[in-house]
N, C-alpha and C. Protein backbone atom coordinates (compact mmCIF):
# COMPACT_ATOMS: atom_id res chain seq x y z
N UNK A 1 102.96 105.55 170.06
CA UNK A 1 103.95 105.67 169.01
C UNK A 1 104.45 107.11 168.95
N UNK A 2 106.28 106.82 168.71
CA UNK A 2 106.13 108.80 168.55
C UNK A 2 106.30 109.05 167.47
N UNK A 3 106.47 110.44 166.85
CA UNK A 3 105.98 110.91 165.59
C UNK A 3 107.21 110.00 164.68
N UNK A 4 107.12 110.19 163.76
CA UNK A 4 108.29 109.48 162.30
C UNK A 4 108.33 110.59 161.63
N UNK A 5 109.56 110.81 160.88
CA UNK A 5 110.11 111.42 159.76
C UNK A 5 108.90 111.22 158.64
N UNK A 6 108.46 111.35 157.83
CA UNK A 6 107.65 110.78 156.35
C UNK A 6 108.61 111.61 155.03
N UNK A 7 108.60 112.79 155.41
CA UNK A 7 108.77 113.47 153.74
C UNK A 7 109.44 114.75 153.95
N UNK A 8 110.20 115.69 153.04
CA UNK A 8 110.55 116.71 153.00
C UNK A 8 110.51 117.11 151.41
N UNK A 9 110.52 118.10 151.31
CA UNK A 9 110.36 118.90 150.17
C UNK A 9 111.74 119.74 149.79
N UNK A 10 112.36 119.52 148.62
CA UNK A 10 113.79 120.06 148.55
C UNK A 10 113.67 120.81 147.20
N UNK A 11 113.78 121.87 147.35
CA UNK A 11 113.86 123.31 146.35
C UNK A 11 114.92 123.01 145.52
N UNK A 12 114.56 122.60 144.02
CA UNK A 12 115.29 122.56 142.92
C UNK A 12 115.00 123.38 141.73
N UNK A 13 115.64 123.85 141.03
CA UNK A 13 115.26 124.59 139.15
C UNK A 13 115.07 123.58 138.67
N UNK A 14 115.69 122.20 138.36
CA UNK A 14 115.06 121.36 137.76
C UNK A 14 115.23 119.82 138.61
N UNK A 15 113.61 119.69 139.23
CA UNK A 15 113.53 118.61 139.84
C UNK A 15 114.09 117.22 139.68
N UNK A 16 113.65 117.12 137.91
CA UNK A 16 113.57 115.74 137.29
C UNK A 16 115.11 115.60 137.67
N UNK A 17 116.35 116.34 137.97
CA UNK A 17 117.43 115.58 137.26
C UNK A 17 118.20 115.93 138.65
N UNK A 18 117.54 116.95 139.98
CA UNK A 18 117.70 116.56 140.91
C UNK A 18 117.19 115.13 141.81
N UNK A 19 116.48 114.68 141.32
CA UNK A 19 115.66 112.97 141.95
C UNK A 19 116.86 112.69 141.10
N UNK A 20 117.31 112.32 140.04
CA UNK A 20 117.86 111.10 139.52
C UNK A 20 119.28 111.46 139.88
N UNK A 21 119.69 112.40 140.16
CA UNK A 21 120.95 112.78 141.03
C UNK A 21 120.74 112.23 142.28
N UNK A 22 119.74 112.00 143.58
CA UNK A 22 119.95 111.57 144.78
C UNK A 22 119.66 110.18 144.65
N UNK A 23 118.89 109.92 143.57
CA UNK A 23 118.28 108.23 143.77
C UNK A 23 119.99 107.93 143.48
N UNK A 24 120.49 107.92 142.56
CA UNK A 24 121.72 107.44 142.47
C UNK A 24 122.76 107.78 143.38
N UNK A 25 123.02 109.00 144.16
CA UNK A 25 124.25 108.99 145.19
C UNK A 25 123.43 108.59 146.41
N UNK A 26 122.36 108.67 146.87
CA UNK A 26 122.09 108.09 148.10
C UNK A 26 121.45 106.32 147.62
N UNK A 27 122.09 105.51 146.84
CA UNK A 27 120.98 104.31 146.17
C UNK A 27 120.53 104.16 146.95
N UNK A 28 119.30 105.44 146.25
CA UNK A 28 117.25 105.06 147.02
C UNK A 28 116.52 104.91 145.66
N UNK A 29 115.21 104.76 146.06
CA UNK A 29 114.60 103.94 144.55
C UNK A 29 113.47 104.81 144.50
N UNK A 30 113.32 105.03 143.25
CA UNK A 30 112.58 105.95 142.90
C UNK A 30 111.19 105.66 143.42
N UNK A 31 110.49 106.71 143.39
CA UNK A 31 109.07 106.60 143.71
C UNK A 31 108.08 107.44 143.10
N UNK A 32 106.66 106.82 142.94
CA UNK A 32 105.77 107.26 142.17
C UNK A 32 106.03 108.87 142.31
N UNK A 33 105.45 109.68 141.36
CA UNK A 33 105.45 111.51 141.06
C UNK A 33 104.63 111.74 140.94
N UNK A 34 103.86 112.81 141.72
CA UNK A 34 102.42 113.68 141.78
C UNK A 34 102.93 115.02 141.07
N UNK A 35 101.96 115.67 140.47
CA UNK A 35 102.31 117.37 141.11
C UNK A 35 103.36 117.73 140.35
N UNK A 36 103.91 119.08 141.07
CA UNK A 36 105.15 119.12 140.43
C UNK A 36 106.59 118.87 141.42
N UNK A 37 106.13 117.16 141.80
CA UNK A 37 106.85 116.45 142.88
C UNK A 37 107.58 115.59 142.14
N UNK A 38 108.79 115.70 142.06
CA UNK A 38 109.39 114.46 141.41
C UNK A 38 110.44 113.82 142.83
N UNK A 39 109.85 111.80 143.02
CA UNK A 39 109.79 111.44 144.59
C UNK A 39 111.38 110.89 144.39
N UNK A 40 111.51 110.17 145.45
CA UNK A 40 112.66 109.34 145.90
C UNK A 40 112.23 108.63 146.97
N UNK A 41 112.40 107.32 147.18
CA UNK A 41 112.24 106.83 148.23
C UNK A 41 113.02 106.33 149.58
N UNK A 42 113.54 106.60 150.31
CA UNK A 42 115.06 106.51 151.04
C UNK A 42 114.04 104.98 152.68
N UNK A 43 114.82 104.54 152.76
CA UNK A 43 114.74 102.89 153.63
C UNK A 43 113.60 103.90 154.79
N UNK A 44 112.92 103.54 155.53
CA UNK A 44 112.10 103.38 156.27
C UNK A 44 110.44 104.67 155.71
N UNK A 45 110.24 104.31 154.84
CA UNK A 45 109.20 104.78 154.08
C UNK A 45 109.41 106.73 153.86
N UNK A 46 110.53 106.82 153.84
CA UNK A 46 110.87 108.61 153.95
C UNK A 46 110.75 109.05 152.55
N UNK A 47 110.08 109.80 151.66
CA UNK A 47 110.37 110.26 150.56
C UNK A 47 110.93 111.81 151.12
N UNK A 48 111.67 111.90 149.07
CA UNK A 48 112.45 113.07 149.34
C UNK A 48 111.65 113.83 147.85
N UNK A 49 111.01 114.60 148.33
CA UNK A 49 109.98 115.55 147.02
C UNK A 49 110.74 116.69 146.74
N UNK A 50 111.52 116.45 145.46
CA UNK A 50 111.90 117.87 144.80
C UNK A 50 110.90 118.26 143.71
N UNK A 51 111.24 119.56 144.04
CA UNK A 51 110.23 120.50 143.69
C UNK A 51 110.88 122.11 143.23
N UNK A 52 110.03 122.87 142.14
CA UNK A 52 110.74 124.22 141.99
C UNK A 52 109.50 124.69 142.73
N UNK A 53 109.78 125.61 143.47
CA UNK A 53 109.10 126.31 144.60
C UNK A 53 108.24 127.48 143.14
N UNK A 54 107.86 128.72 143.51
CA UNK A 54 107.19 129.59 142.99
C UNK A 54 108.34 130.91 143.05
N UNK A 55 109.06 131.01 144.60
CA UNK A 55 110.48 132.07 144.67
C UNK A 55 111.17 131.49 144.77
N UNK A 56 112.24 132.62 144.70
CA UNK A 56 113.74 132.43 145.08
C UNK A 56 113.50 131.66 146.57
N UNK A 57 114.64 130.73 146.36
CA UNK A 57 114.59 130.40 147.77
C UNK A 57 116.21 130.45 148.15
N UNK A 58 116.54 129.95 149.46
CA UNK A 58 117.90 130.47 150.12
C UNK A 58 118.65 128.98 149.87
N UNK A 59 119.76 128.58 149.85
CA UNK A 59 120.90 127.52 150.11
C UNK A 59 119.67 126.36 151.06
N UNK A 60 120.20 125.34 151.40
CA UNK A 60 119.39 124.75 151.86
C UNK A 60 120.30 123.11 152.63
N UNK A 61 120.32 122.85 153.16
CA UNK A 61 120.94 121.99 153.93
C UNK A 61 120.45 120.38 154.20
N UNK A 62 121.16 119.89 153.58
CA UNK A 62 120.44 118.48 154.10
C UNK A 62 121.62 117.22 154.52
N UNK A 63 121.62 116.71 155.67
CA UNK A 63 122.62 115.21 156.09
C UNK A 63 122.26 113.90 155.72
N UNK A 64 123.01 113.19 155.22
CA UNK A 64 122.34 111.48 155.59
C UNK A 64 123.73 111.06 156.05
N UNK A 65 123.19 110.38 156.78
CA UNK A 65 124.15 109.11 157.66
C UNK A 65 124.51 108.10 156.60
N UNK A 66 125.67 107.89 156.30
CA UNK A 66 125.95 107.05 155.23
C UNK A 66 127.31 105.82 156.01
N UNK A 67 127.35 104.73 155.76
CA UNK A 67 128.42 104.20 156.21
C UNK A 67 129.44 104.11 155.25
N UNK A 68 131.42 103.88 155.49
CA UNK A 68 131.75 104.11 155.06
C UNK A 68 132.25 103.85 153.79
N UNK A 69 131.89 102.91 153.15
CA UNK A 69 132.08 102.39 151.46
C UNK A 69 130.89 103.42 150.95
N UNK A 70 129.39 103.39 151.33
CA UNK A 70 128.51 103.89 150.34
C UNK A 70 129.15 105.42 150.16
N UNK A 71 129.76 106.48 151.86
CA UNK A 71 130.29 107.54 151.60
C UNK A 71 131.37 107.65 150.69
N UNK A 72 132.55 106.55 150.00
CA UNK A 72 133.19 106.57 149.10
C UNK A 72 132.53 106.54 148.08
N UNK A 73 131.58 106.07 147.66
CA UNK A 73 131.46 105.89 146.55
C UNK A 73 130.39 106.90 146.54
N UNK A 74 129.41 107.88 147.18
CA UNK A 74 128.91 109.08 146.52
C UNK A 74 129.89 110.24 146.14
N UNK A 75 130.72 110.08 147.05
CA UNK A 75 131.70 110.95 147.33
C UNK A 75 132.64 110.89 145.84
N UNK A 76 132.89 109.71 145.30
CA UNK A 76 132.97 109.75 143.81
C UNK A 76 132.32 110.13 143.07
N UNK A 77 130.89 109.82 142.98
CA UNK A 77 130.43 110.29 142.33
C UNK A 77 130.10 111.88 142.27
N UNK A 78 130.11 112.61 143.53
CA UNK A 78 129.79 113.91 143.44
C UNK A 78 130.81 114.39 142.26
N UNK A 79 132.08 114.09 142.97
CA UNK A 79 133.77 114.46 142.43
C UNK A 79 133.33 113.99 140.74
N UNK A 80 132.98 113.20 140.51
CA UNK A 80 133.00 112.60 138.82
C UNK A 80 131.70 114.02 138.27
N UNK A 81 131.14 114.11 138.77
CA UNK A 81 129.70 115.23 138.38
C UNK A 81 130.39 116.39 137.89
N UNK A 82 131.56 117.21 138.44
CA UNK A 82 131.88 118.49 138.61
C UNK A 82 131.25 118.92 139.52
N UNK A 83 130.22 118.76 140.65
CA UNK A 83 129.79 119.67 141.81
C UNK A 83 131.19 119.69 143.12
N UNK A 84 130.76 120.66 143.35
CA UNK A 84 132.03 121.40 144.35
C UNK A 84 131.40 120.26 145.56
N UNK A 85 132.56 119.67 146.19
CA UNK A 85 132.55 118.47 147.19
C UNK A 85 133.38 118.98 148.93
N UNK A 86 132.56 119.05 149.40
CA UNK A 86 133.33 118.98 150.79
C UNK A 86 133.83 117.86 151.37
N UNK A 87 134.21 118.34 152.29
CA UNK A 87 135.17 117.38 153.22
C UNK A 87 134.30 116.27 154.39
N UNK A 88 134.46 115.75 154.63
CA UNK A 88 134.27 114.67 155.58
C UNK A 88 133.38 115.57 157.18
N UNK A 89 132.75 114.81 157.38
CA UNK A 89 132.42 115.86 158.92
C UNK A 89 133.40 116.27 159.93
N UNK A 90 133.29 117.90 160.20
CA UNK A 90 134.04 117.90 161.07
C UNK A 90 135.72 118.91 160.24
N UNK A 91 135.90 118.67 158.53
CA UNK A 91 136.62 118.80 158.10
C UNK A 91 136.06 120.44 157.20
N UNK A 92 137.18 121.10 157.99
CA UNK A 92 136.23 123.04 157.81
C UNK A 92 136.72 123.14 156.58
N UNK A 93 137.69 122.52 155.69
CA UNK A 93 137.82 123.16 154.02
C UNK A 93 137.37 121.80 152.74
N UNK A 94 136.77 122.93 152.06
CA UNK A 94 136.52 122.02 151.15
C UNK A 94 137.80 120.87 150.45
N UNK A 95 137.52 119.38 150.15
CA UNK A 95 138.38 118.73 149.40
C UNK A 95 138.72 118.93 148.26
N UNK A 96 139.81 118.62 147.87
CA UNK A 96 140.09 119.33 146.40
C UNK A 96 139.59 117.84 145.53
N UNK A 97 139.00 118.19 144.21
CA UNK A 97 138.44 116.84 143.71
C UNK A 97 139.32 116.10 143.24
N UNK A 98 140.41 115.86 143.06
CA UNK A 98 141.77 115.71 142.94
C UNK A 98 141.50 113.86 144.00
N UNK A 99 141.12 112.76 143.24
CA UNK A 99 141.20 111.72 144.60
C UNK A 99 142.74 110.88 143.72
């Protein structure tokens, strides 16, 4: 078998309301919370553990492969949030939230 993805750890100020921000634009389903881990569960057993680290930490980067209705409709929802929304892959300026 070769290795699998399982988990990543994503640097938030406030975890709780970063999980309920991705469970809803990526619809993944929540998952049990240890620690000061608040989970997400995304399709082939991957959790996503946000967490406030102890420092400052830097910008931080993350992709999902989305097909194209679910990308409309996070893509609304980012735009409905007020968070600043980019463009499509491939597309070097940000979209104006303006749909």
């Amino acid at each position: 078998m070769t290795a699998q993805f399982n988990h990543t750890i994503i640097a938030s100020t406030d975890p709780q309301r970063m999980a309920e921000f991705y469970t809803d634009l990526l619809e993944a389903k929540p998952a049990p919370s240890w620690g000061p881990f608040c989970n997400i569960s995304l399709d082939g057993g991957v959790l996503l553990q946000f967490a406030t680290p102890p420092i400052d930490f830097p910008p931080q980067h993350y992709a999902f492969l989305l097909n194209e209705a679910h990308f409309d409709r996070a893509y609304q929802k980012i735009c409905a949030s007020g968070a600043r929304a980019l463009g499509r892959p491939a597309t070097p300026a940000p979209r104006s939230n303006q749909s």
